[in-house]
N, C-alpha and C. Protein backbone atom coordinates (compact mmCIF):
# COMPACT_ATOMS: atom_id res chain seq x y z
N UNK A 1 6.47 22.76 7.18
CA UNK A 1 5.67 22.06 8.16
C UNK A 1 6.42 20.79 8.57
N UNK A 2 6.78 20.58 10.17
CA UNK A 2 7.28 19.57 10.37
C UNK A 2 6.43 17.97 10.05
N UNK A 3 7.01 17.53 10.07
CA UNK A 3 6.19 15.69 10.46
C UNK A 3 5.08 15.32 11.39
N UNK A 4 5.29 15.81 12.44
CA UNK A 4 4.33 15.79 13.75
C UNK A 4 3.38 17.02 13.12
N UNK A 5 3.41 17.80 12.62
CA UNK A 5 2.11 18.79 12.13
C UNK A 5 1.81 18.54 11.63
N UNK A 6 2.56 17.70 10.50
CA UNK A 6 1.31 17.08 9.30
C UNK A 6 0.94 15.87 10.04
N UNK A 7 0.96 15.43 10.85
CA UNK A 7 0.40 13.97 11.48
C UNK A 7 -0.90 14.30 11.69
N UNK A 8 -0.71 15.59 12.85
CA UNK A 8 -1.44 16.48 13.53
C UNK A 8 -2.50 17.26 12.67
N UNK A 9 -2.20 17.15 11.92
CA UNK A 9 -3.45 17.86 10.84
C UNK A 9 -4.02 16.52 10.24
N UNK A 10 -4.08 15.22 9.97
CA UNK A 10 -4.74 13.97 9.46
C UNK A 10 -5.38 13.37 10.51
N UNK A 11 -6.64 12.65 9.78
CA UNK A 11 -7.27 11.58 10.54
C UNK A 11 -6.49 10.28 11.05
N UNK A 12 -5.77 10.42 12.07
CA UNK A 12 -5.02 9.71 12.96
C UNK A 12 -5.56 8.66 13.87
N UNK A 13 -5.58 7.38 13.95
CA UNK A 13 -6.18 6.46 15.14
C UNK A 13 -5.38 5.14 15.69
N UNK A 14 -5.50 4.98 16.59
CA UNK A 14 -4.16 3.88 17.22
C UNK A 14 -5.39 2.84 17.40
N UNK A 15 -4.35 1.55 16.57
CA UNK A 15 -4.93 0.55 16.54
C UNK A 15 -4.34 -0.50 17.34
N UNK A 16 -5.10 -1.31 18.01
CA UNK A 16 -4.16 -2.21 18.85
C UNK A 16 -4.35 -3.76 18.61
N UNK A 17 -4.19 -5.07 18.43
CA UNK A 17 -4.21 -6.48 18.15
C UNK A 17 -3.95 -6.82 19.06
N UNK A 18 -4.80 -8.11 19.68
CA UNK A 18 -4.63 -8.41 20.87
C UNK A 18 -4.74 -10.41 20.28
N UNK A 19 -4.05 -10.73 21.05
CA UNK A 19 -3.87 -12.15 20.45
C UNK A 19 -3.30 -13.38 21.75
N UNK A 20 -4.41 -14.01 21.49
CA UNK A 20 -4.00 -15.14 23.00
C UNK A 20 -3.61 -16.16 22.03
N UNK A 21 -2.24 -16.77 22.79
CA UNK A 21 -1.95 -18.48 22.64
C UNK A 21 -1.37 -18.91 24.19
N UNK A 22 -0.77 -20.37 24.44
CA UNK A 22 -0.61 -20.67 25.45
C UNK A 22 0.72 -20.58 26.45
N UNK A 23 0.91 -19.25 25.74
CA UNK A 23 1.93 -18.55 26.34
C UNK A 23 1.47 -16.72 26.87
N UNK A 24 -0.30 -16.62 26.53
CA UNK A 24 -0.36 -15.01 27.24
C UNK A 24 -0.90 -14.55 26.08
N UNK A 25 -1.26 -13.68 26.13
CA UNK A 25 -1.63 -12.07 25.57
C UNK A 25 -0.44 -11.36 24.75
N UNK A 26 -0.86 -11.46 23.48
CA UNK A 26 0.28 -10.72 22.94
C UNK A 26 -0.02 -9.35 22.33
N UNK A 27 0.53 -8.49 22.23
CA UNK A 27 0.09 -7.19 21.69
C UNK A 27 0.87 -6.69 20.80
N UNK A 28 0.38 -5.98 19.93
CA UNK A 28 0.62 -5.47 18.82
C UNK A 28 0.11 -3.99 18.25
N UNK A 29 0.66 -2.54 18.41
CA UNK A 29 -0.63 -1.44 18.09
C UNK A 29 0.33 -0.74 17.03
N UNK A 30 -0.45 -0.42 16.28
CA UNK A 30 0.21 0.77 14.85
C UNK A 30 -0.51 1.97 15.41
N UNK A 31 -0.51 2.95 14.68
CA UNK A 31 -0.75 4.63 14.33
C UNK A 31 -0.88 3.79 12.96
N UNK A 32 -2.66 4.88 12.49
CA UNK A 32 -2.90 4.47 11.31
C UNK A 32 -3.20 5.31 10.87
N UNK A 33 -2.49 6.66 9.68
CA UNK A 33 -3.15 7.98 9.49
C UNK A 33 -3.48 7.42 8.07
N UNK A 34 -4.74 8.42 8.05
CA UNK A 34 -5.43 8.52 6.33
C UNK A 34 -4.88 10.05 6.03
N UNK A 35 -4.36 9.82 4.70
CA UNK A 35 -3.59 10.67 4.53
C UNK A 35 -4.56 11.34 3.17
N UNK A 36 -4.27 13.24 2.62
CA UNK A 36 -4.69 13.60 2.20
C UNK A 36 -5.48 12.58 0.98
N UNK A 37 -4.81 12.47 0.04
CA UNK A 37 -4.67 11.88 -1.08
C UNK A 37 -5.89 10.15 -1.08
N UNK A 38 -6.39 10.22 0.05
CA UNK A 38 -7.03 8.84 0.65
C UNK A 38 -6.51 7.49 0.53
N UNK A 39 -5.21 7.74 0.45
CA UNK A 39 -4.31 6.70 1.25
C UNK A 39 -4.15 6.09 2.46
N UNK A 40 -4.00 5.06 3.16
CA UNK A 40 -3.78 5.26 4.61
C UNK A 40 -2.48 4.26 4.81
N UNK A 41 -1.14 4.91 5.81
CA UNK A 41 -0.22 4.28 6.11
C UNK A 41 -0.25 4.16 7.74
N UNK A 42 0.38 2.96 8.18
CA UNK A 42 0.64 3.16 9.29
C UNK A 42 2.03 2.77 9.70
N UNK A 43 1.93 2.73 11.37
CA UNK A 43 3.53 3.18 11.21
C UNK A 43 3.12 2.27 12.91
N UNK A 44 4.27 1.08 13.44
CA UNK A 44 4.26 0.52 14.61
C UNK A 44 4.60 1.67 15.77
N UNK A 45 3.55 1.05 16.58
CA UNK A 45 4.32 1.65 18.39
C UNK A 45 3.77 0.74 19.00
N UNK A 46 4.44 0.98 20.61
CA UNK A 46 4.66 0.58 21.48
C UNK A 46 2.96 0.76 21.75
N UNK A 47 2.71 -0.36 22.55
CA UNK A 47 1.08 -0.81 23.03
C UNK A 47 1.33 -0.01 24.59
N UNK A 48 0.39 0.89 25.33
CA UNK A 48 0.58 1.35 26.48
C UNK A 48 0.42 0.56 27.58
N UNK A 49 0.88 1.19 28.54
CA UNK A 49 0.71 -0.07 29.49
C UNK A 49 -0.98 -0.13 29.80
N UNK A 50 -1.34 0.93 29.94
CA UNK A 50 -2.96 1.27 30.67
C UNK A 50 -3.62 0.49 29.18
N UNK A 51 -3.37 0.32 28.33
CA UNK A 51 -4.15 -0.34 27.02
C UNK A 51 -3.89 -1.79 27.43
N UNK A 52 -2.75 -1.76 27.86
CA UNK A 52 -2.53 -3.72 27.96
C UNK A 52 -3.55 -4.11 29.10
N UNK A 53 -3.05 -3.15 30.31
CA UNK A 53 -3.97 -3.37 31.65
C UNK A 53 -5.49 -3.89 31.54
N UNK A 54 -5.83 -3.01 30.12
CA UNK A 54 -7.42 -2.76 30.15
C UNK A 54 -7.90 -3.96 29.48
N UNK A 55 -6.96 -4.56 28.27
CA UNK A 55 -7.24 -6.01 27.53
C UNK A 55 -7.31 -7.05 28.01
N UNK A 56 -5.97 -6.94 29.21
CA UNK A 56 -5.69 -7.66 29.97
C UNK A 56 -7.15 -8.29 30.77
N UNK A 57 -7.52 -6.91 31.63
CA UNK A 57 -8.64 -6.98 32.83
C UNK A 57 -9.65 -7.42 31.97
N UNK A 58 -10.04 -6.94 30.31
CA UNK A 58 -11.65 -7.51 29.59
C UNK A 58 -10.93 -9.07 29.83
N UNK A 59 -9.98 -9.34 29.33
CA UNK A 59 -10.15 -10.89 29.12
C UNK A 59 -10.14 -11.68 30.14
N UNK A 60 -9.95 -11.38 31.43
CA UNK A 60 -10.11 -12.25 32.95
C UNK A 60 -11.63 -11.96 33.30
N UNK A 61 -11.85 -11.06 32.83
CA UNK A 61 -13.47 -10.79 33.29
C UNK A 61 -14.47 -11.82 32.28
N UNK A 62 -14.16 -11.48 30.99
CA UNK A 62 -14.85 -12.05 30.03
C UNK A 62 -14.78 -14.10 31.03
N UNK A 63 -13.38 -14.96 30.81
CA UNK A 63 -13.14 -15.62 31.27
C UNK A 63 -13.99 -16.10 32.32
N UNK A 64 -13.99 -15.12 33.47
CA UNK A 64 -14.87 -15.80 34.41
C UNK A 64 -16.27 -15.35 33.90
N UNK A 65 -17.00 -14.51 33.71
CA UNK A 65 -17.99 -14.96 33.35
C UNK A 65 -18.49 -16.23 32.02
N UNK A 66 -17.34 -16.88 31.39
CA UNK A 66 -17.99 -17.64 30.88
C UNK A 66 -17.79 -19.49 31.53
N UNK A 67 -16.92 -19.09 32.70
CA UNK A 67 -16.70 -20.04 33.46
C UNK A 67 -17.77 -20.58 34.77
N UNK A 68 -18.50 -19.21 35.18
CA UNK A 68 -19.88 -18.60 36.08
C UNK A 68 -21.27 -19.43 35.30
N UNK A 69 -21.51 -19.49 34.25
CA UNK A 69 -22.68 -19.29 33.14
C UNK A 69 -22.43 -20.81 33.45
């Protein structure tokens, strides 16, 4: 069984960290599998763009509505 099949057979979920200072939005996402044995490792990737887009857009929205209020 390759690597990607055993990935593919575990409870797999992409986690993403999102972190403001006064330089922007920083991102950060792992792959976090629970593995048979009820271990869980994860392993870094690349944050998508449509995931950044979407953190991006909550936090200008969030923003003005607490600028509105």
């Amino acid at each position: 069984m390759s690597i990607i099949q055993s990935i593919a057979n575990q409870n797999v979920y992409g986690v993403t960290y999102a972190t403001v200072d006064d330089r922007g939005i920083h991102f950060e996402s792992e792959l976090a599998i629970h593995l048979p044995d009820g271990t869980l490792t994860t392993l870094k990737m690349p944050t998508q763009l449509s995931e950044r887009q979407a953190i991006e857009q909550f936090t200008i929205d969030a923003a003005q509505r607490l600028t509105s209020a």
